[in-house]
N, C-alpha and C. Protein backbone atom coordinates (compact mmCIF):
# COMPACT_ATOMS: atom_id res chain seq x y z
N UNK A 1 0.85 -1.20 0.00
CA UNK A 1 0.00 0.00 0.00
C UNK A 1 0.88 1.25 0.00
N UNK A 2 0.51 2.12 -0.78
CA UNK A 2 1.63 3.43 -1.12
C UNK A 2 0.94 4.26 0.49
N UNK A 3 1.66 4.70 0.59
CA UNK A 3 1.22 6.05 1.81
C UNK A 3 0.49 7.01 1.46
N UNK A 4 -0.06 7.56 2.00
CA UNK A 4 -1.20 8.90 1.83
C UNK A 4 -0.64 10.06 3.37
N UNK A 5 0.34 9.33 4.18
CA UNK A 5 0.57 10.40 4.85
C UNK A 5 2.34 9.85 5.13
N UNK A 6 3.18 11.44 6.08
CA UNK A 6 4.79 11.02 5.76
C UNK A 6 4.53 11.62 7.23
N UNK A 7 5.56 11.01 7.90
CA UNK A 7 5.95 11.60 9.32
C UNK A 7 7.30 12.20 8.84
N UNK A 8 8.15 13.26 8.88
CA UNK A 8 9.05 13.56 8.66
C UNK A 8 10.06 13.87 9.90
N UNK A 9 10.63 13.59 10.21
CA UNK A 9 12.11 13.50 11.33
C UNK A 9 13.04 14.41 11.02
N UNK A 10 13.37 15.84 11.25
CA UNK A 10 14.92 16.28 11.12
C UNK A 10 15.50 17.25 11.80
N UNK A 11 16.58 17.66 11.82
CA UNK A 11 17.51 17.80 12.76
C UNK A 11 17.02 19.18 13.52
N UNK A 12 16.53 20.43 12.46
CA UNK A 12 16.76 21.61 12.76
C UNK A 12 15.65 22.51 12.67
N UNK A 13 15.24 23.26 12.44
CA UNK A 13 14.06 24.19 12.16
C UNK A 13 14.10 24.67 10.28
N UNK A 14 15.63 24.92 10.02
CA UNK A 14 15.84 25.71 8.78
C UNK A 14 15.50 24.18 7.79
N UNK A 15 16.08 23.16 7.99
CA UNK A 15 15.03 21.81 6.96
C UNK A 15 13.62 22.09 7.15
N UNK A 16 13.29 21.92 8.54
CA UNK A 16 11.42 21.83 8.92
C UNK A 16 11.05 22.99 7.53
N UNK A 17 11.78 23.88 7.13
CA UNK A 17 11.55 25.28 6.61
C UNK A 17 11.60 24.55 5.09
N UNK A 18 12.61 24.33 4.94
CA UNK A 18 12.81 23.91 3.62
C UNK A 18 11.86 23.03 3.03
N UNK A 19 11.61 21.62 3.37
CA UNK A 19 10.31 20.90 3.32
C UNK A 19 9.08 21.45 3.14
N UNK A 20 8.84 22.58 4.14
CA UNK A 20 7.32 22.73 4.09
C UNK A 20 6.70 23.29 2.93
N UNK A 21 8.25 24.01 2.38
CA UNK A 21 8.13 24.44 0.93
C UNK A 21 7.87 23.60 -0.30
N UNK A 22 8.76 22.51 -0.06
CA UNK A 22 8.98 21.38 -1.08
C UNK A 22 7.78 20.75 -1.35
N UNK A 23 7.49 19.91 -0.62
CA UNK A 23 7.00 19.09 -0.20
C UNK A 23 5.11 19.08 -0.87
N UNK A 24 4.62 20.00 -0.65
CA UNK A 24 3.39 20.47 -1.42
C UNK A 24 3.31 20.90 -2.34
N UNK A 25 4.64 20.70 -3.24
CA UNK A 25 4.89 20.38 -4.67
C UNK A 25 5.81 19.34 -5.24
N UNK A 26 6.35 18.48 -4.44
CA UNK A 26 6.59 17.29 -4.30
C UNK A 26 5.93 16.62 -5.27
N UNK A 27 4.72 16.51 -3.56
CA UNK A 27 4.20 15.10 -3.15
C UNK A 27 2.99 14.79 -4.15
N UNK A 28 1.93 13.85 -4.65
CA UNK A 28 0.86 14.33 -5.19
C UNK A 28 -0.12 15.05 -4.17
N UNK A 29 -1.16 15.83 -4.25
CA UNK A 29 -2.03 16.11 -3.56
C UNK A 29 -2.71 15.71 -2.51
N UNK A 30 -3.15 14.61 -3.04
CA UNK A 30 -3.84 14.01 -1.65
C UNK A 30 -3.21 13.46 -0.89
N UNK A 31 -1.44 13.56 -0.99
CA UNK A 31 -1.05 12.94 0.16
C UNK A 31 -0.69 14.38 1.82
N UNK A 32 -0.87 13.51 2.59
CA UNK A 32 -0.31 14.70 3.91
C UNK A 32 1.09 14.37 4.49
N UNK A 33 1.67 15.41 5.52
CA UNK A 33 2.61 15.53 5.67
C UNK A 33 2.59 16.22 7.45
N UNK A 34 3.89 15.31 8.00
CA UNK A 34 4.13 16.27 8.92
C UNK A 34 5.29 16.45 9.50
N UNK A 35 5.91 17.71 9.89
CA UNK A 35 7.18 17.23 9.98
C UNK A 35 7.54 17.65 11.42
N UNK A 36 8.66 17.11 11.85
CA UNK A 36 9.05 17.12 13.28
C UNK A 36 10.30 17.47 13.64
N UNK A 37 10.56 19.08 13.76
CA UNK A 37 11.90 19.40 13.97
C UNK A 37 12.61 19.38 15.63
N UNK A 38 13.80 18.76 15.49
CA UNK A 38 14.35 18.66 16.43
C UNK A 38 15.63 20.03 16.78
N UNK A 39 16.30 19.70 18.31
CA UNK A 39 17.28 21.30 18.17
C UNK A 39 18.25 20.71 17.95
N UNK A 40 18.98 20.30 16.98
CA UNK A 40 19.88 19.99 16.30
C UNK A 40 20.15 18.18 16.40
N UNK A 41 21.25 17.82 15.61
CA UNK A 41 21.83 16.64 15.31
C UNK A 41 21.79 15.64 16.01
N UNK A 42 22.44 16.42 17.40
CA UNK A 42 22.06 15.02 18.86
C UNK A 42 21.20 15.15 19.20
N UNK A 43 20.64 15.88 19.75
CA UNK A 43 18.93 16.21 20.18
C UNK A 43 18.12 14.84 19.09
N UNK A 44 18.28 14.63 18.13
CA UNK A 44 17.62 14.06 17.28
C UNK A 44 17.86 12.56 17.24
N UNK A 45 19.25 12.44 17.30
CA UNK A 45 20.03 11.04 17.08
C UNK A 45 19.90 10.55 19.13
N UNK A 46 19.84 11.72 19.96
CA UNK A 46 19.80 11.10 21.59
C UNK A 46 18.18 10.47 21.64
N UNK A 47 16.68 11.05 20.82
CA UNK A 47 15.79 10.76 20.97
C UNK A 47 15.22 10.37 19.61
N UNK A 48 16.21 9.49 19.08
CA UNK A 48 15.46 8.56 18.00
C UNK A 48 14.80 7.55 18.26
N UNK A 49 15.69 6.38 18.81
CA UNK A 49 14.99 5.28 19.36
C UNK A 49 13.77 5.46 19.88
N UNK A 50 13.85 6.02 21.12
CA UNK A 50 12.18 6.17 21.62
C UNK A 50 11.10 6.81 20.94
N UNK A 51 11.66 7.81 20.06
CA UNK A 51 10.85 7.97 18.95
C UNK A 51 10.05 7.42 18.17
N UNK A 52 10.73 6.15 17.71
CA UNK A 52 10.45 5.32 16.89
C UNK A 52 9.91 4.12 17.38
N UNK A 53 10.17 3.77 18.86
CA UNK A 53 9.52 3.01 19.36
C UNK A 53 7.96 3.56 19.59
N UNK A 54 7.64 4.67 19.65
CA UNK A 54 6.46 4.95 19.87
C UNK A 54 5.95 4.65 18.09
N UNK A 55 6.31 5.22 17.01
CA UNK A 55 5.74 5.13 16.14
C UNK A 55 5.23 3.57 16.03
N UNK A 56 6.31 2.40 16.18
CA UNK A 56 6.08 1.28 15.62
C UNK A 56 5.11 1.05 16.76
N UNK A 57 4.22 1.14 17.88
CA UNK A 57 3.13 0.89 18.48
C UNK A 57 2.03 1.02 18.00
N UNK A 58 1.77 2.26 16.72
CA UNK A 58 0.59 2.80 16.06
C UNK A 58 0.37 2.59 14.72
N UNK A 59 2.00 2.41 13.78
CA UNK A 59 1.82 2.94 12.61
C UNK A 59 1.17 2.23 11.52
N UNK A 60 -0.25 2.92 11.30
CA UNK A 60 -1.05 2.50 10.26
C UNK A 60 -0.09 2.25 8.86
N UNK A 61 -0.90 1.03 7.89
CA UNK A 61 0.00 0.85 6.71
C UNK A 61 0.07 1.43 5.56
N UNK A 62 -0.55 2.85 6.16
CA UNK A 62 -0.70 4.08 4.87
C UNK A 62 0.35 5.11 5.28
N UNK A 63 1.18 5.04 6.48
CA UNK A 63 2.13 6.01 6.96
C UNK A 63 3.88 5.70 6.42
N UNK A 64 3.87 6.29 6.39
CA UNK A 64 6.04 6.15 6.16
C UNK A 64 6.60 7.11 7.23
N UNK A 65 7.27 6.89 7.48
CA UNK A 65 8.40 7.86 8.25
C UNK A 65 9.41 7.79 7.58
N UNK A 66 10.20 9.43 7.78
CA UNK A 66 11.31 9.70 6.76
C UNK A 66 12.23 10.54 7.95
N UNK A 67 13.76 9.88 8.13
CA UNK A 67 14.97 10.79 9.00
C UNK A 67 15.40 11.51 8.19
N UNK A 68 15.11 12.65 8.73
CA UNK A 68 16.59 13.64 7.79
C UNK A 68 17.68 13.79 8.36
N UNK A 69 19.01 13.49 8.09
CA UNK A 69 20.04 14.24 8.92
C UNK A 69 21.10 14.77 8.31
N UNK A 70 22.23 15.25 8.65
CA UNK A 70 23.39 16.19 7.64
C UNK A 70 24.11 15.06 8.25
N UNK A 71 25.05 15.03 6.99
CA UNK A 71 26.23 13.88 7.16
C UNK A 71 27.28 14.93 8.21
N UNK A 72 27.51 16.03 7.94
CA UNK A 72 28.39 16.80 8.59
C UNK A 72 29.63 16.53 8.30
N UNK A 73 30.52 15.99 9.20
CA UNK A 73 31.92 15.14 8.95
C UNK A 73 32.49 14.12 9.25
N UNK A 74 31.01 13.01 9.55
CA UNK A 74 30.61 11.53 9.52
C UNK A 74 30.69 11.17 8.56
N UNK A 75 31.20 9.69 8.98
CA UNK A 75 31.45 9.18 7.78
C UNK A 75 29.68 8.26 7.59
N UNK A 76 29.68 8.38 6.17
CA UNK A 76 28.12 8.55 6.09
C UNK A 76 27.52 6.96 6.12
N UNK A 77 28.90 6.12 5.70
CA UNK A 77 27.99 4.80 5.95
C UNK A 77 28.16 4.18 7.24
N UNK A 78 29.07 5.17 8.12
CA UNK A 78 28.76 4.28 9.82
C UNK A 78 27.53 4.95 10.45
N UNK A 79 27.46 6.49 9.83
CA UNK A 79 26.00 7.07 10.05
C UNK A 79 24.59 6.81 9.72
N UNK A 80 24.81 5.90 8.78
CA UNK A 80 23.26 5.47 8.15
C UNK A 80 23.52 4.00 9.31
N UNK A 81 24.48 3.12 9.21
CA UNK A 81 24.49 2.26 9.37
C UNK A 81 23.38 2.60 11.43
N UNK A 82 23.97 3.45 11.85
CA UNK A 82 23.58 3.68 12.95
C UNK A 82 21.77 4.01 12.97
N UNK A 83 21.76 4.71 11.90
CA UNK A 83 20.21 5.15 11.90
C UNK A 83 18.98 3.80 11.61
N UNK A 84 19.79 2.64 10.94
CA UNK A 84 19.35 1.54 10.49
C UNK A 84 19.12 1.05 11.96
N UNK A 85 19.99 0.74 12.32
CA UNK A 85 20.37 -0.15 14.07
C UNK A 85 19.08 0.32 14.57
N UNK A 86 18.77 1.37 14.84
CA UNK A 86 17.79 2.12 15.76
C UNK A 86 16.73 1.94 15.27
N UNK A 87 16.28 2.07 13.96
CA UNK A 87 15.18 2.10 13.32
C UNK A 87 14.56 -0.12 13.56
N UNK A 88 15.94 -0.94 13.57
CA UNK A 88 15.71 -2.19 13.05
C UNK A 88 15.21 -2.10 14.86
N UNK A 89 15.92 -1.66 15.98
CA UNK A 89 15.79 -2.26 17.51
C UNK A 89 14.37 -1.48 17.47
N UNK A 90 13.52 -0.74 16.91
CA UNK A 90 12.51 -0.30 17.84
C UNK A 90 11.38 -0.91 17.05
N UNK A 91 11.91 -1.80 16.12
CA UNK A 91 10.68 -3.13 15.56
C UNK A 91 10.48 -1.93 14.07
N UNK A 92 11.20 -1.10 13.26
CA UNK A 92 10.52 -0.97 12.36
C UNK A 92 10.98 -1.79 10.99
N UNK A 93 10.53 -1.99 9.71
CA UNK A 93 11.26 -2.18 8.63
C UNK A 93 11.67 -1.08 7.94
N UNK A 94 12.89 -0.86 7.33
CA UNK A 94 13.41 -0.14 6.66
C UNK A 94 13.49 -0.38 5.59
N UNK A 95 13.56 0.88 4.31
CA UNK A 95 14.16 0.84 2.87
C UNK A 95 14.92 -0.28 2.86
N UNK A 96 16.07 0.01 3.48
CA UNK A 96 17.35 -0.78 3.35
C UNK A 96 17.32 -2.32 3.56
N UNK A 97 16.26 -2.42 4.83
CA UNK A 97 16.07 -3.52 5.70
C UNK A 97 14.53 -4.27 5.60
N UNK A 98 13.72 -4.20 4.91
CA UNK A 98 12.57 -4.15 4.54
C UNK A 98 11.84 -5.62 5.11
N UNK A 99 12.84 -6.65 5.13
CA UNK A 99 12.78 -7.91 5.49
C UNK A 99 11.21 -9.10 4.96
N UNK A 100 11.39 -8.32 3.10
CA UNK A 100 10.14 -9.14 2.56
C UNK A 100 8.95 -8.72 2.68
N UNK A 101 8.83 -7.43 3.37
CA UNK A 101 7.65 -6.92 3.61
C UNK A 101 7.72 -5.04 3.33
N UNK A 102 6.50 -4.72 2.76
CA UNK A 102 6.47 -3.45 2.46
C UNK A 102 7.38 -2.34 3.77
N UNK A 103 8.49 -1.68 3.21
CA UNK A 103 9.22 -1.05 4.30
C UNK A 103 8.08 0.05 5.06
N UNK A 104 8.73 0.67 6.18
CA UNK A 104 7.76 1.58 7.04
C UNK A 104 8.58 2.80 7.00
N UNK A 105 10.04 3.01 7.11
CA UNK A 105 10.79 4.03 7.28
C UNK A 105 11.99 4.19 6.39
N UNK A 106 12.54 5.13 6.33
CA UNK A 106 13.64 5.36 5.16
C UNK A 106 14.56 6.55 5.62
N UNK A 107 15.64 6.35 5.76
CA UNK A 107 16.82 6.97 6.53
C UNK A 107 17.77 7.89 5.52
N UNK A 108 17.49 9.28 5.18
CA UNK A 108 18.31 9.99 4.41
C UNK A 108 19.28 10.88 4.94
N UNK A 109 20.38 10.52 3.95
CA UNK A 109 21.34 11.48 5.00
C UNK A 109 21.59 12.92 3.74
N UNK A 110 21.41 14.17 4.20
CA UNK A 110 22.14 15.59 3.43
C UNK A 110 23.52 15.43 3.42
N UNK A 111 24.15 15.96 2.61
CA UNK A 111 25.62 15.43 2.18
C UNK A 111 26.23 16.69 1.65
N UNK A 112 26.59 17.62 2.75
CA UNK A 112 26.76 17.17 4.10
C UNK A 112 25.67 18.12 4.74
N UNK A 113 25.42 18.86 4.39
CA UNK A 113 24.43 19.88 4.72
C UNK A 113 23.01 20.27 4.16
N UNK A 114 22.05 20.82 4.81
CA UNK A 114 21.11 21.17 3.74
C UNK A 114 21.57 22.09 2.54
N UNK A 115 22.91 23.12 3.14
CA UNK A 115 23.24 24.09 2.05
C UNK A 115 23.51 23.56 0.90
N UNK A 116 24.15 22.12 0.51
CA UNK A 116 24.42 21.15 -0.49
C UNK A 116 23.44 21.45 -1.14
N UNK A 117 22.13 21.07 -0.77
CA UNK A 117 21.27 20.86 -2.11
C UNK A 117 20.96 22.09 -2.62
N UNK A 118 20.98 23.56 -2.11
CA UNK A 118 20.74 24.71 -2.88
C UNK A 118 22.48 24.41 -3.95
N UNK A 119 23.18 24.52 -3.69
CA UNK A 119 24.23 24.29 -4.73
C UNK A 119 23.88 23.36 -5.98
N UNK A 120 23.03 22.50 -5.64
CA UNK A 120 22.66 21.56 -6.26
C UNK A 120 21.59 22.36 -7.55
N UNK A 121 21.12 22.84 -7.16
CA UNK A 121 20.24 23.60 -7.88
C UNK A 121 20.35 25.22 -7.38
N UNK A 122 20.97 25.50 -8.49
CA UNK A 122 21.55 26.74 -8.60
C UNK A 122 20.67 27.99 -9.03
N UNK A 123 19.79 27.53 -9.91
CA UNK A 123 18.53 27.94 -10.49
C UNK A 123 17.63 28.34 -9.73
N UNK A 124 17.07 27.81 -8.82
CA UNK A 124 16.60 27.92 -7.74
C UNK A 124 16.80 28.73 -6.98
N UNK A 125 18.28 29.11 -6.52
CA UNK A 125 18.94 30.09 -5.50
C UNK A 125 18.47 31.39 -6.04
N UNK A 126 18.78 31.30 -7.54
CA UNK A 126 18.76 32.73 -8.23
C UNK A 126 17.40 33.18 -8.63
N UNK A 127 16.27 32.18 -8.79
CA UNK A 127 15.05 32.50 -8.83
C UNK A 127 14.82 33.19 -7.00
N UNK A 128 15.88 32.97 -6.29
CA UNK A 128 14.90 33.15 -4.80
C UNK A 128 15.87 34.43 -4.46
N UNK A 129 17.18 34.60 -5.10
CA UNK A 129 18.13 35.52 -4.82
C UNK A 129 18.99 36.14 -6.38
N UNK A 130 18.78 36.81 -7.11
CA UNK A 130 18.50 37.10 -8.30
C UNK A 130 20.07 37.42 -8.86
N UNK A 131 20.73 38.33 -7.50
CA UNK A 131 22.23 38.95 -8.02
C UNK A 131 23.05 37.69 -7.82
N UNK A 132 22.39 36.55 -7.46
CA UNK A 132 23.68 35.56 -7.29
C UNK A 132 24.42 35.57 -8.86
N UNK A 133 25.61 35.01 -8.96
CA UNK A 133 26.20 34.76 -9.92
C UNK A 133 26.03 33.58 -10.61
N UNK A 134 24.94 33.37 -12.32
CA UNK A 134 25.08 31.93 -12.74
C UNK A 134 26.33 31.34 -12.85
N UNK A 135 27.39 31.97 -12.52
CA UNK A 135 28.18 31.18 -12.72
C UNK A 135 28.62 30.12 -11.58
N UNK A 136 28.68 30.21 -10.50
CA UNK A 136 28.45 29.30 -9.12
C UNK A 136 29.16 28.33 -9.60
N UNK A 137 27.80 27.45 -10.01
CA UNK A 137 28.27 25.64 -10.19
C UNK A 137 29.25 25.24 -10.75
N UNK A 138 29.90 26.52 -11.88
CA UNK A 138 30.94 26.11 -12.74
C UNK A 138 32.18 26.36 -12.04
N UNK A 139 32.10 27.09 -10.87
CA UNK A 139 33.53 27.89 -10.33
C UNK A 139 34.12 26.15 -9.39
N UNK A 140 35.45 26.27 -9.60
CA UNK A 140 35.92 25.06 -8.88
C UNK A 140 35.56 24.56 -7.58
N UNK A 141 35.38 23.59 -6.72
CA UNK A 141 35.12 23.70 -5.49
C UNK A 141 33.60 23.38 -5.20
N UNK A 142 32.95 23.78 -6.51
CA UNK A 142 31.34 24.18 -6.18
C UNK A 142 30.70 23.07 -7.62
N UNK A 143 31.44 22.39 -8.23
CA UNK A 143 30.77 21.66 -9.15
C UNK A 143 29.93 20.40 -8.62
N UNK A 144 30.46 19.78 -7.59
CA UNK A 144 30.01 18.34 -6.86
C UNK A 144 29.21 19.33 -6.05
N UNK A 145 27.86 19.38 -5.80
CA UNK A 145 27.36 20.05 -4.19
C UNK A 145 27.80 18.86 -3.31
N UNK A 146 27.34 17.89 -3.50
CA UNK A 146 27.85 16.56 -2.31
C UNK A 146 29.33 16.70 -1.76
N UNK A 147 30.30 17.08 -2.56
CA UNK A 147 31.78 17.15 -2.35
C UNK A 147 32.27 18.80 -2.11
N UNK A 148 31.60 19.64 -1.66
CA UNK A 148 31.85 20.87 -1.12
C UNK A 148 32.43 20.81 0.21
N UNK A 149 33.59 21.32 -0.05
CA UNK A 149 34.69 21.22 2.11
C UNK A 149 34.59 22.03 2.53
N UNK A 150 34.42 21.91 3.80
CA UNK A 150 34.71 23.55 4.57
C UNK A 150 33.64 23.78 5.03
N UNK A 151 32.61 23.04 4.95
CA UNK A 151 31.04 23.70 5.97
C UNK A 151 30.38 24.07 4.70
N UNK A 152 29.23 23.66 4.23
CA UNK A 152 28.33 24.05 2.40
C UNK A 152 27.33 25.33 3.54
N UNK A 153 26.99 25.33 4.57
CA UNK A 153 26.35 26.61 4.78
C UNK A 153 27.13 28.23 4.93
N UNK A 154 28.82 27.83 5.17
CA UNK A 154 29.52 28.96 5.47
C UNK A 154 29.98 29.44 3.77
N UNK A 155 30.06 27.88 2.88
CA UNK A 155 31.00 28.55 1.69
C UNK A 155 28.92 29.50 1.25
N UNK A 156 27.68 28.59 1.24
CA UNK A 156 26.53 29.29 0.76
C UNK A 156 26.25 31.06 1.52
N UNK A 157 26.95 31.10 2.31
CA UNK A 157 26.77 32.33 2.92
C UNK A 157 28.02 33.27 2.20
N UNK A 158 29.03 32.95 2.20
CA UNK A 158 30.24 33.14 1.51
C UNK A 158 29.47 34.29 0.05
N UNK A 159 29.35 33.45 -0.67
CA UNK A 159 28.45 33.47 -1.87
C UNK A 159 27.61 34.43 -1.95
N UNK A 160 26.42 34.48 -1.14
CA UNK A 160 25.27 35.26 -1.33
C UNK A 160 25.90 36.60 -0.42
N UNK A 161 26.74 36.44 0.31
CA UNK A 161 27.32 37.77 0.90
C UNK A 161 28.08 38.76 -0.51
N UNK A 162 28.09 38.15 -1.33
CA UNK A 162 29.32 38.58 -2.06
C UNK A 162 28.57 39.40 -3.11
N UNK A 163 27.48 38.84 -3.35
CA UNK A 163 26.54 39.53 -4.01
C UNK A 163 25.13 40.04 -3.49
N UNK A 164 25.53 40.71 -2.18
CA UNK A 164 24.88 41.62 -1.29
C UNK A 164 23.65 40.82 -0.36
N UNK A 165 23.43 39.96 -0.47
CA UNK A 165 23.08 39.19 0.66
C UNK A 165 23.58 38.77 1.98
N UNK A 166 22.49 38.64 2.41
CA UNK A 166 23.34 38.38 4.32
C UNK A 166 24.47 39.10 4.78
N UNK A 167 24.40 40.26 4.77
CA UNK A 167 25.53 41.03 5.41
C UNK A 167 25.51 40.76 6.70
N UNK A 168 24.62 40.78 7.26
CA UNK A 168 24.55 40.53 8.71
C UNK A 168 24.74 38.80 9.26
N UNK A 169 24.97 38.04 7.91
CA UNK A 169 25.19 36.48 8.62
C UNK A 169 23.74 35.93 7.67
N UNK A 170 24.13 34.64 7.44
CA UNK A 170 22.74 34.12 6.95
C UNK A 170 21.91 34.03 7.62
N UNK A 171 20.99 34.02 7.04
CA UNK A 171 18.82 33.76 7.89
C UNK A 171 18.71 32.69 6.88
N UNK A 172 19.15 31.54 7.69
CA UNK A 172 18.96 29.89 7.39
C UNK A 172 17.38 29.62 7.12
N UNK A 173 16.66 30.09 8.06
CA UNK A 173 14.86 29.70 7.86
C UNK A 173 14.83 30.26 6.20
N UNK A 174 14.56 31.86 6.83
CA UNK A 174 14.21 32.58 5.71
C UNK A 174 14.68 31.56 3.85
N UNK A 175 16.45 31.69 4.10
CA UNK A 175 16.78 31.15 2.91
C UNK A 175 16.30 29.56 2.76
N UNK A 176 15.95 29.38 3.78
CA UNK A 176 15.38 27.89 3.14
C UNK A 176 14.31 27.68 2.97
N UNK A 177 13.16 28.65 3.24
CA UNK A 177 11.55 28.53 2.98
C UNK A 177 11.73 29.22 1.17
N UNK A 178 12.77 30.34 1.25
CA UNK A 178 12.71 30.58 -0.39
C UNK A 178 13.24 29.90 -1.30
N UNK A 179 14.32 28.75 -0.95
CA UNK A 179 14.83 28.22 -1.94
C UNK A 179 13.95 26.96 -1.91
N UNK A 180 13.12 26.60 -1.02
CA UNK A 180 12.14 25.31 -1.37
C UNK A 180 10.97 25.58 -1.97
N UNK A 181 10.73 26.85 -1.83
CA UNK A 181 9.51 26.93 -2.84
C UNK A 181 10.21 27.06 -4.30
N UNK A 182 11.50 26.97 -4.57
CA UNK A 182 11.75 27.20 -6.16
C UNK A 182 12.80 25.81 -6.36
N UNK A 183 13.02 24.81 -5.58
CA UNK A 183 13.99 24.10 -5.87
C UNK A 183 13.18 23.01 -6.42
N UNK A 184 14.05 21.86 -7.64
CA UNK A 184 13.03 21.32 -8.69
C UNK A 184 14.26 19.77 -8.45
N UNK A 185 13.78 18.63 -7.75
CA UNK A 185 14.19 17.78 -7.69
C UNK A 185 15.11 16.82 -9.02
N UNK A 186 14.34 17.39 -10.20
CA UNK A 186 14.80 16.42 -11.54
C UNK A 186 15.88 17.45 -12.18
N UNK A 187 15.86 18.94 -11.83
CA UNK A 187 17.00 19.24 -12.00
C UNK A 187 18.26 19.31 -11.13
N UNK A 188 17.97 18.85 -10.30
CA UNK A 188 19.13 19.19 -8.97
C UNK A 188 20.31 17.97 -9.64
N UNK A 189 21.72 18.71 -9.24
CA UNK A 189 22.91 17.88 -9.44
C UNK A 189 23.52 17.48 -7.92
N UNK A 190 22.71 17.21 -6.87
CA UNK A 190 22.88 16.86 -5.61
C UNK A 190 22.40 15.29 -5.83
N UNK A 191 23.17 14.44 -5.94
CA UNK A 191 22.93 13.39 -5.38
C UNK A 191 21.87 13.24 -4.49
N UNK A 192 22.33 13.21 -3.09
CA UNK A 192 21.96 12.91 -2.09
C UNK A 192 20.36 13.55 -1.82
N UNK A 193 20.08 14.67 -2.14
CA UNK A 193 18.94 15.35 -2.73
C UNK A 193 18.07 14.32 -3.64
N UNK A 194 18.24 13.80 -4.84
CA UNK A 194 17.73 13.29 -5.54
C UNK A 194 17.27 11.99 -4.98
N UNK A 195 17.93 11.00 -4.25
CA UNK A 195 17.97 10.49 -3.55
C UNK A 195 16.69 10.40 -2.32
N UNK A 196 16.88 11.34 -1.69
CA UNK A 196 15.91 11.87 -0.99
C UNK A 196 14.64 11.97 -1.47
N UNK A 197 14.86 12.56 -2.60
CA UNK A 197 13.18 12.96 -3.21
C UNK A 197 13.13 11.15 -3.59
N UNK A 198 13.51 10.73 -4.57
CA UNK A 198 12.90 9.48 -5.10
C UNK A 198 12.04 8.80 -3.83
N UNK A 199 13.23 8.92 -2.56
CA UNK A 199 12.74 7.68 -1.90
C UNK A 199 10.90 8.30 -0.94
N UNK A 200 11.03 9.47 -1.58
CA UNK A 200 9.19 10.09 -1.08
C UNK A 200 8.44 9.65 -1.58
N UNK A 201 8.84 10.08 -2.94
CA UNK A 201 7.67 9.57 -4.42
C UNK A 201 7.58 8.58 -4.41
N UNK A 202 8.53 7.52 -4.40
CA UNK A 202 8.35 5.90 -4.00
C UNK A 202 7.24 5.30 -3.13
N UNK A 203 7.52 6.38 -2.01
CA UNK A 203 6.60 6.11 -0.65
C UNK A 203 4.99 6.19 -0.83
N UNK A 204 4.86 7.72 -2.02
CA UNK A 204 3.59 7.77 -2.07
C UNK A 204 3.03 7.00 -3.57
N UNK A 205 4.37 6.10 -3.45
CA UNK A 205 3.76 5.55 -5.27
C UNK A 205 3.43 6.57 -6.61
């Protein structure tokens, strides 16, 4: 049975932001959504388990649950591997782990940041921030969004400072409620992004 509703899991407020944008142009219509921001990375990863132990007590077979988290400077397959562990001990099935039966939850990691996927879709930034430079994606450093060093929210602030944005420091919400209402999954060159989206649309068939 495809889902008609998503529990969403992630780390911070500025994703909760980003999603709420996405997501109701995502998803098809009649599906719902809700998402559940935590205050950062551990806050999220200290109260997963019990999290999830409560879900697997209720969860109807029209629901999915979806983790978001930033890889940061984890290495990303002892980090999924961990999100699996937790998800398998509190009785759910996973994407990964599905065990012959329609999965319930699906564990995505940002790579390394949410700022990645605005790099990813560059188009997007500049529909939401106009003086950015098209040239971005082509400048060295910035062609992989997945492979950006140095923190992808300090080099994305970097950037939009340069062409008169955020003088005062980025506004993470703000920039992420505008770049999700313009960011377009089939064009994004973010992996891990793409990734992400498939495994929704999957969910809602």
């Amino acid at each position: 049975m495809s889902a008609t509703h998503l529990e969403v899991l992630v780390e911070e407020p500025s994703m909760e932001a980003f999603l709420r944008a996405l997501l109701p142009r995502l998803l098809p219509q009649d599906r719902s959504f809700s998402i559940h921001p935590f205050q950062g990375k551990s806050d999220l990863l200290g109260k997963l388990e019990s999290r999830l132990r409560g879900y697997a007590a209720w969860l109807p077979d029209d629901c999915r649950i979806v983790v978001v988290v930033d890889r940061d400077d984890e290495d990303c397959r002892v980090l999924k591997r961990r999100l699996e562990s937790m998800a398998g001990d509190a009785g759910l099935r996973t994407r990964t782990h599905p065990g012959g039966a329609p999965w319930q939850l699906v564990n995505r990691i940002a790579i390394e940041e949410l700022e990645a996927w605005y790099f990813g879709d560059w188009a997007a930034v500049r529909a939401a921030y106009p003086r950015a430079s098209a040239r971005v994606p082509r400048r060295q450093g910035f062609r992989d969004p997945d492979a950006i060093a140095g923190g992808t929210w300090e080099a994305f602030e970097r950037v939009l400072q340069a062409h008169g944005y955020f003088q005062g420091g980025l506004m993470k919400i703000e920039a992420a409620r505008m770049i999700g209402a313009q960011v377009d999954p089939v064009r994004s060159s973010s992996h891990s992004f793409r990734v992400f989206s498939e495994a929704l649309l999957e969910a809602c068939g």
